[in-house]
N, C-alpha and C. Protein backbone atom coordinates (compact mmCIF):
# COMPACT_ATOMS: atom_id res chain seq x y z
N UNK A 1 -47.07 -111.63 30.50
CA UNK A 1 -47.48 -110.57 31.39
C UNK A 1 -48.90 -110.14 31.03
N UNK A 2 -49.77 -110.13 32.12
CA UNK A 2 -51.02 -109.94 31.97
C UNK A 2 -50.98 -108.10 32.06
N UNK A 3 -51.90 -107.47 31.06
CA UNK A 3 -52.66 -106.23 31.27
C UNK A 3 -54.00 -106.06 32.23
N UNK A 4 -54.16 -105.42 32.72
CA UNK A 4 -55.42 -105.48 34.04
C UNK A 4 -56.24 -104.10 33.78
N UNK A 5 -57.36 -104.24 33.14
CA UNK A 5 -58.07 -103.63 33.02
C UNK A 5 -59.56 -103.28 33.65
N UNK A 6 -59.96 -102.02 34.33
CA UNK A 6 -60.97 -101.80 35.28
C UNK A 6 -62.00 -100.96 34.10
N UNK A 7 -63.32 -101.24 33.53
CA UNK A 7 -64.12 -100.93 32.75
C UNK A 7 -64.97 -100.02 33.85
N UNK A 8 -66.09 -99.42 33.42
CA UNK A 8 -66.87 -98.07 33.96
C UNK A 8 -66.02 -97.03 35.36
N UNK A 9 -65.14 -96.38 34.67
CA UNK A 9 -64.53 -96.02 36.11
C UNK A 9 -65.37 -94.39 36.31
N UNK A 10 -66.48 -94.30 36.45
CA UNK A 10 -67.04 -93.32 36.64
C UNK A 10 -68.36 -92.96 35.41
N UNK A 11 -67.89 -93.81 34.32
CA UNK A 11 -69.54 -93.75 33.64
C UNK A 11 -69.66 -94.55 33.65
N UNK A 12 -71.50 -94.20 33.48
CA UNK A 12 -72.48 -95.76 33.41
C UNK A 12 -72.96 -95.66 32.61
N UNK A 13 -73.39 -96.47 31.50
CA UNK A 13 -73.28 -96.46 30.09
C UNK A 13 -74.85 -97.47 30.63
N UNK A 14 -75.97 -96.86 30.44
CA UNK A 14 -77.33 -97.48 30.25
C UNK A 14 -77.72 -98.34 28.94
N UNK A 15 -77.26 -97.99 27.59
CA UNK A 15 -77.11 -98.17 26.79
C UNK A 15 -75.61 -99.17 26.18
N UNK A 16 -75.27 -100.20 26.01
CA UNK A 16 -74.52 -101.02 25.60
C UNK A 16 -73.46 -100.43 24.29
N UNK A 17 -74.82 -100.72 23.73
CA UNK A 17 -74.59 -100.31 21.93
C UNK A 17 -74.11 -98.84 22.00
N UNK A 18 -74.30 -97.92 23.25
CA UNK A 18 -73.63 -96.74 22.67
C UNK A 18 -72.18 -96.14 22.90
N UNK A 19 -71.79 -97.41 24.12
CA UNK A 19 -70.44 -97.28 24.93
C UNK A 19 -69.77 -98.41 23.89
N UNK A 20 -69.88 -99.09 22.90
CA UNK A 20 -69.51 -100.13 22.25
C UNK A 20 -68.94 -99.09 21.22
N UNK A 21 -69.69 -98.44 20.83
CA UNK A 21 -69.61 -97.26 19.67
C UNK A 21 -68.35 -96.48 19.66
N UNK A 22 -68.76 -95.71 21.05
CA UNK A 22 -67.70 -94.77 21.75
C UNK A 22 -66.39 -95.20 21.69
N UNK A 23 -66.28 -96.48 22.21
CA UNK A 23 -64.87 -97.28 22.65
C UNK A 23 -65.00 -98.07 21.16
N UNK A 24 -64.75 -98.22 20.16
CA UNK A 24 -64.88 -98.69 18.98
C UNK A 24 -63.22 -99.48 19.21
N UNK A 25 -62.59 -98.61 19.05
CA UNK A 25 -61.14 -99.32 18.66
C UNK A 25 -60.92 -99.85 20.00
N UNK A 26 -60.56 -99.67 21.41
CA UNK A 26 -60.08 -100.36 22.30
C UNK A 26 -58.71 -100.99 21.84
N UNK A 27 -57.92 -99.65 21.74
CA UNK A 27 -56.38 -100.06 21.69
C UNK A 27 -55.69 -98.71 21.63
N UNK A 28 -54.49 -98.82 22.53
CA UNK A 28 -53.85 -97.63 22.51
C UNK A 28 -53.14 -96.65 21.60
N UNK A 29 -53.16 -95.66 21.21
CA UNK A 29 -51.93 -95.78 20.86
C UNK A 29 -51.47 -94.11 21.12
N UNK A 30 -50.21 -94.21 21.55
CA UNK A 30 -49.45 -92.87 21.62
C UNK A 30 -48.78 -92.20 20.75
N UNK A 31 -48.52 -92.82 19.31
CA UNK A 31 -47.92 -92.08 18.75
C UNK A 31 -48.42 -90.64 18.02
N UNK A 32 -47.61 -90.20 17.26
CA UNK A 32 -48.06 -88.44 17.31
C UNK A 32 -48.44 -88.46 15.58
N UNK A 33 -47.30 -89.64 14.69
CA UNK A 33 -47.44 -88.96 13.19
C UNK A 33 -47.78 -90.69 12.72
N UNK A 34 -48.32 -90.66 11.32
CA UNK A 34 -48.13 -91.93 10.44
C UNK A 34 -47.17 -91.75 9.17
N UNK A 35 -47.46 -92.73 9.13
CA UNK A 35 -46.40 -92.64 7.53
C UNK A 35 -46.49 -91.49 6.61
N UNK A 36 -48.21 -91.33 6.20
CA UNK A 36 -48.23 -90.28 5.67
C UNK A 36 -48.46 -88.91 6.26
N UNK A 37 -48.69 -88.49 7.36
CA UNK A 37 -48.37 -87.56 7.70
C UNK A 37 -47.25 -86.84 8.72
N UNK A 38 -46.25 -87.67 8.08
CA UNK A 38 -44.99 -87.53 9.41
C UNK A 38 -44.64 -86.14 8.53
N UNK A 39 -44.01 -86.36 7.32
CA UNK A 39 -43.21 -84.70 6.97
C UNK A 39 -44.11 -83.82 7.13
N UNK A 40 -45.67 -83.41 6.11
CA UNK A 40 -46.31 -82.39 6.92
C UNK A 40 -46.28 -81.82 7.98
N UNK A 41 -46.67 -82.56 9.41
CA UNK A 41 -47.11 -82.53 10.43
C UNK A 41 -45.47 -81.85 11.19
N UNK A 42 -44.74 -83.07 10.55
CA UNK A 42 -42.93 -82.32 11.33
C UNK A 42 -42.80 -80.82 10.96
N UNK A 43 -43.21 -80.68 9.61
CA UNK A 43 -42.79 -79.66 8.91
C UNK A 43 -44.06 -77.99 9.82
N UNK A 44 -44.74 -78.69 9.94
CA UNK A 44 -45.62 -77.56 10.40
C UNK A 44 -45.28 -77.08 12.13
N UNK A 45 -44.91 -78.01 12.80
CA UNK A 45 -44.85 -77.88 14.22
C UNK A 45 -43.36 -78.21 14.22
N UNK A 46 -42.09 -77.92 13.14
CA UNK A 46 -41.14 -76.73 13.09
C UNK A 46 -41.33 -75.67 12.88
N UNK A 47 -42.20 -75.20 12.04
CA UNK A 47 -42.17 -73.83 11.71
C UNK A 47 -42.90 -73.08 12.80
N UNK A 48 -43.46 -73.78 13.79
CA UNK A 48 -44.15 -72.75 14.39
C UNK A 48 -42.99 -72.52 15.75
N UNK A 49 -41.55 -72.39 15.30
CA UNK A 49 -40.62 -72.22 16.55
C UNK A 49 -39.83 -70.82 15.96
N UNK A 50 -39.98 -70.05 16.76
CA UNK A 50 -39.04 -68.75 16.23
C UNK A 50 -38.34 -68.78 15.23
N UNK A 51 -36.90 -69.54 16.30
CA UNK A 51 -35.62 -69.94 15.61
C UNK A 51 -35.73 -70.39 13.96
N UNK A 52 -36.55 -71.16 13.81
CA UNK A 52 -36.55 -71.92 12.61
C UNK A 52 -37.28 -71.10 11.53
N UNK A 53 -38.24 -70.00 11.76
CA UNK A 53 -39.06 -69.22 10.99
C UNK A 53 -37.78 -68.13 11.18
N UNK A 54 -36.86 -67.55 11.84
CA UNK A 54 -35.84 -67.08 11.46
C UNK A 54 -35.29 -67.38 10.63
N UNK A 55 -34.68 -68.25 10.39
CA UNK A 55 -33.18 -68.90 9.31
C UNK A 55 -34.42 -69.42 8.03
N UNK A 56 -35.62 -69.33 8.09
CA UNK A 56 -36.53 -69.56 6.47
C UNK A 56 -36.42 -68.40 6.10
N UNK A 57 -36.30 -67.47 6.91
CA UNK A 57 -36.94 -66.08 6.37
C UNK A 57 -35.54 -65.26 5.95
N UNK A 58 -34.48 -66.14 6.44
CA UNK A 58 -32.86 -65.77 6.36
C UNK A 58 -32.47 -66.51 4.51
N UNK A 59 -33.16 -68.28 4.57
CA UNK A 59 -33.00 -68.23 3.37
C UNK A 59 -34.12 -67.55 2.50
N UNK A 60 -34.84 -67.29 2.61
CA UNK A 60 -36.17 -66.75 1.34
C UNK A 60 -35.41 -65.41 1.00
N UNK A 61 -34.59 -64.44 2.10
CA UNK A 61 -33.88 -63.25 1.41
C UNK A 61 -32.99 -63.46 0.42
N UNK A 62 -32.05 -64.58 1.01
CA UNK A 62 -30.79 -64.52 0.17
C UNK A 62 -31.06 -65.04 -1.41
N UNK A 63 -32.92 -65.24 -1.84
CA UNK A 63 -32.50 -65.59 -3.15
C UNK A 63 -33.05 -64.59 -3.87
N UNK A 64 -33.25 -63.27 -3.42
CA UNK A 64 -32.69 -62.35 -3.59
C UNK A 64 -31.74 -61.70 -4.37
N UNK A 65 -31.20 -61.43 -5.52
CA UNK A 65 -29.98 -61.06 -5.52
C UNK A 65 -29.36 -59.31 -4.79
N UNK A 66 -30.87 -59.00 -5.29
CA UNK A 66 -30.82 -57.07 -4.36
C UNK A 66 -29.86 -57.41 -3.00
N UNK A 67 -30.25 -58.41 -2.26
CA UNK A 67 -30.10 -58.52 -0.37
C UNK A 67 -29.48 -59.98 -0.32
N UNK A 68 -28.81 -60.36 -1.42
CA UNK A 68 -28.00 -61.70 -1.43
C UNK A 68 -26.50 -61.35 -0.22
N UNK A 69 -26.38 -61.97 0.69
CA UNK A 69 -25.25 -61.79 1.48
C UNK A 69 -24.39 -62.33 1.49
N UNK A 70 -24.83 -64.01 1.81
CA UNK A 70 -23.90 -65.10 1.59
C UNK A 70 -24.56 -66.03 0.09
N UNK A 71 -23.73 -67.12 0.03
CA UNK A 71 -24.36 -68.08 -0.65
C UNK A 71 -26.01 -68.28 -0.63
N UNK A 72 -26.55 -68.82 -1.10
CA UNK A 72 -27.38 -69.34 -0.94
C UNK A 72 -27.66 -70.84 0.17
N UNK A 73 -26.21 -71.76 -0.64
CA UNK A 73 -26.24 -72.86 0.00
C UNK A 73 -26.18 -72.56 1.34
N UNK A 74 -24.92 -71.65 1.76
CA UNK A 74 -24.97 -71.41 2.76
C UNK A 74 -25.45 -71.14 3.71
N UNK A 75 -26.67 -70.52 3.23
CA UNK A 75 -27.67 -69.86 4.17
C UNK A 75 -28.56 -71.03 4.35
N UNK A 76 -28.71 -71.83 3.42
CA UNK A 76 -29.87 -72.99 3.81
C UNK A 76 -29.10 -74.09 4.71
N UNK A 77 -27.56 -74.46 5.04
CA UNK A 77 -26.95 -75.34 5.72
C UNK A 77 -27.59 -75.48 7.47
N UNK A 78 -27.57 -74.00 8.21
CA UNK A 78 -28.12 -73.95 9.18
C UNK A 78 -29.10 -74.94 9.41
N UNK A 79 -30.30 -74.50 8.69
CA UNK A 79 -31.77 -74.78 8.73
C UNK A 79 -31.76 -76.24 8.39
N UNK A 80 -31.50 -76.62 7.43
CA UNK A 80 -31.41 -77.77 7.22
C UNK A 80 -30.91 -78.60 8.36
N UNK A 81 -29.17 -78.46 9.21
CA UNK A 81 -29.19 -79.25 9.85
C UNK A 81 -29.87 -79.76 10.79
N UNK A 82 -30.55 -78.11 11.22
CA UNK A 82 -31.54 -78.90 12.26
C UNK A 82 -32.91 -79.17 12.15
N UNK A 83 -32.90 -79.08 11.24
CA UNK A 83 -34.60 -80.05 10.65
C UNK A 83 -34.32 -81.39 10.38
N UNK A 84 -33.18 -81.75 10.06
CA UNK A 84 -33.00 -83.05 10.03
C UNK A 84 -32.60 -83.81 11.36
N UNK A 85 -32.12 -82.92 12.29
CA UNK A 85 -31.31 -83.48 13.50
C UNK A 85 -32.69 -83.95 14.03
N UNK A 86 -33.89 -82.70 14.24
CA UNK A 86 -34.82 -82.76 14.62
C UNK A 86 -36.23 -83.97 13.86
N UNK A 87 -36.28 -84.04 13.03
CA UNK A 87 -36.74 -85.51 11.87
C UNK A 87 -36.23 -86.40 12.39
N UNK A 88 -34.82 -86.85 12.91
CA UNK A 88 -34.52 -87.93 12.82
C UNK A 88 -34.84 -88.49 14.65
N UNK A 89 -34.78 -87.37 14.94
CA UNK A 89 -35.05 -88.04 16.79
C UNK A 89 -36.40 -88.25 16.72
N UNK A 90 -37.02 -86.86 16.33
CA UNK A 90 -38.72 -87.10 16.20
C UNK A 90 -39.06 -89.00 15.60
N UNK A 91 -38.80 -89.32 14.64
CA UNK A 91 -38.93 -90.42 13.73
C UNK A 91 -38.35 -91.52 14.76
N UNK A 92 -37.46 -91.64 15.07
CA UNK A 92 -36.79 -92.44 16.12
C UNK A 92 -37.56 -92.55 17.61
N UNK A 93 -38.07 -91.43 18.26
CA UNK A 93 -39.17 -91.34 19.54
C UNK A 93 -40.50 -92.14 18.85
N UNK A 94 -40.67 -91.34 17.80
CA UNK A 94 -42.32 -92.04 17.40
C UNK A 94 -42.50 -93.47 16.71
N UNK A 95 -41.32 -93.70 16.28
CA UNK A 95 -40.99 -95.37 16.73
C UNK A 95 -41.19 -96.65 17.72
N UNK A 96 -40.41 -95.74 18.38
CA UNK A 96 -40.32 -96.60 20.12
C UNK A 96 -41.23 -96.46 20.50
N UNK A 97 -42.47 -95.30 20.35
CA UNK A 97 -43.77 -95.52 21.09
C UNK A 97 -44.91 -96.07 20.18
N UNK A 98 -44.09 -96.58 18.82
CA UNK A 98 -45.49 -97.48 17.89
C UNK A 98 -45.47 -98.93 18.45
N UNK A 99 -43.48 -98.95 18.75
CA UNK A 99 -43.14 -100.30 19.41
C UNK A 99 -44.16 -101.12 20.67
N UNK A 100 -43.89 -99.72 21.24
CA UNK A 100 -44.33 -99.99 22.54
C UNK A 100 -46.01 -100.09 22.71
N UNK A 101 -46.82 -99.63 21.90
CA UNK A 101 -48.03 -99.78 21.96
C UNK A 101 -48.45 -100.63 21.00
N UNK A 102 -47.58 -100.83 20.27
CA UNK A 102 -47.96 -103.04 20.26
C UNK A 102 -47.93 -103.96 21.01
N UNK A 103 -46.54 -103.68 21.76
CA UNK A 103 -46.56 -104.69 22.54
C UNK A 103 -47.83 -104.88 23.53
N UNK A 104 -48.19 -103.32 24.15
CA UNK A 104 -49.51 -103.79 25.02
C UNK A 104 -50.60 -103.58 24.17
N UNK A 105 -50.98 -103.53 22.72
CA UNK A 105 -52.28 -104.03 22.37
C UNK A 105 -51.99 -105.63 21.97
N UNK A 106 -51.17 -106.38 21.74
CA UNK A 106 -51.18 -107.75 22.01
C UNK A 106 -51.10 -108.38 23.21
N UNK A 107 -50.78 -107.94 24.00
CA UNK A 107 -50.43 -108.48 25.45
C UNK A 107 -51.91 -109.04 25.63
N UNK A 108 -52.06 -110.10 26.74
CA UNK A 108 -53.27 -110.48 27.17
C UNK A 108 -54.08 -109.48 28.29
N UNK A 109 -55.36 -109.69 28.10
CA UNK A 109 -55.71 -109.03 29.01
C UNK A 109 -56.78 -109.37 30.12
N UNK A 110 -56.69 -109.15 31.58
CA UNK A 110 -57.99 -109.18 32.38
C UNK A 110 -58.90 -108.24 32.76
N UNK A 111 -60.05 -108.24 32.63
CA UNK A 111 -61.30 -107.29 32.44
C UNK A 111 -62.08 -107.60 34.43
N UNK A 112 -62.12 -107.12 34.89
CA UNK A 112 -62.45 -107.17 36.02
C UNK A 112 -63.96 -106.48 36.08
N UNK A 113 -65.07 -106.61 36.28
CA UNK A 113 -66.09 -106.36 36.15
C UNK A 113 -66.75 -106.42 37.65
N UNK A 114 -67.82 -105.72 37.50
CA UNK A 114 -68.71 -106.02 38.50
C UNK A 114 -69.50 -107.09 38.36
């Protein structure tokens, strides 16, 4: 399966060497994290969701003993499950779209020019 590609779709690049520059990599890619920054990056854009800065702030009390309510473990079970529920789809989506943007940076391609 051929890729079909249309080059200047609205700039005109007078200069060669500087649209060569610009477009350096000429390959897609969609995914969101890499290897090394998948937990950071997960970890930061969980915390910025209510829910989840709730149940941190639910475990950071309980170790506490003044305002200890439940367990400890207990209080971290919540949170945990769904940081992991959420890790593992995240990790699993950003997979399928490393997949998938191999396949079309190997695919062949036609350059249609003026």
């Amino acid at each position: 399966k051929w890729r079909i590609v249309f080059p200047n779709n609205g700039r005109q690049w007078n200069n060669w060497k500087q649209a060569s520059m610009f477009y350096s990599g000429n390959r897609i890619q969609t995914t969101k994290y890499t290897r090394f920054t998948f937990l950071p990056q997960f970890l930061f854009e969980q915390f910025h969701r209510l829910g989840n800065l709730y149940f941190f702030f639910l475990v950071v009390l309980n170790w506490f003993p003044q305002v200890e309510v439940f367990h400890r473990e207990i209080t971290m079970l919540p949170l945990i499950v769904v940081l992991l529920a959420s890790m593992i789809k995240d990790a699993i989506e950003d997979y399928r779209k490393y997949r998938f943007d191999k396949m079309i940076n190997l695919s062949k391609t036609r350059v249609y020019d003026k």
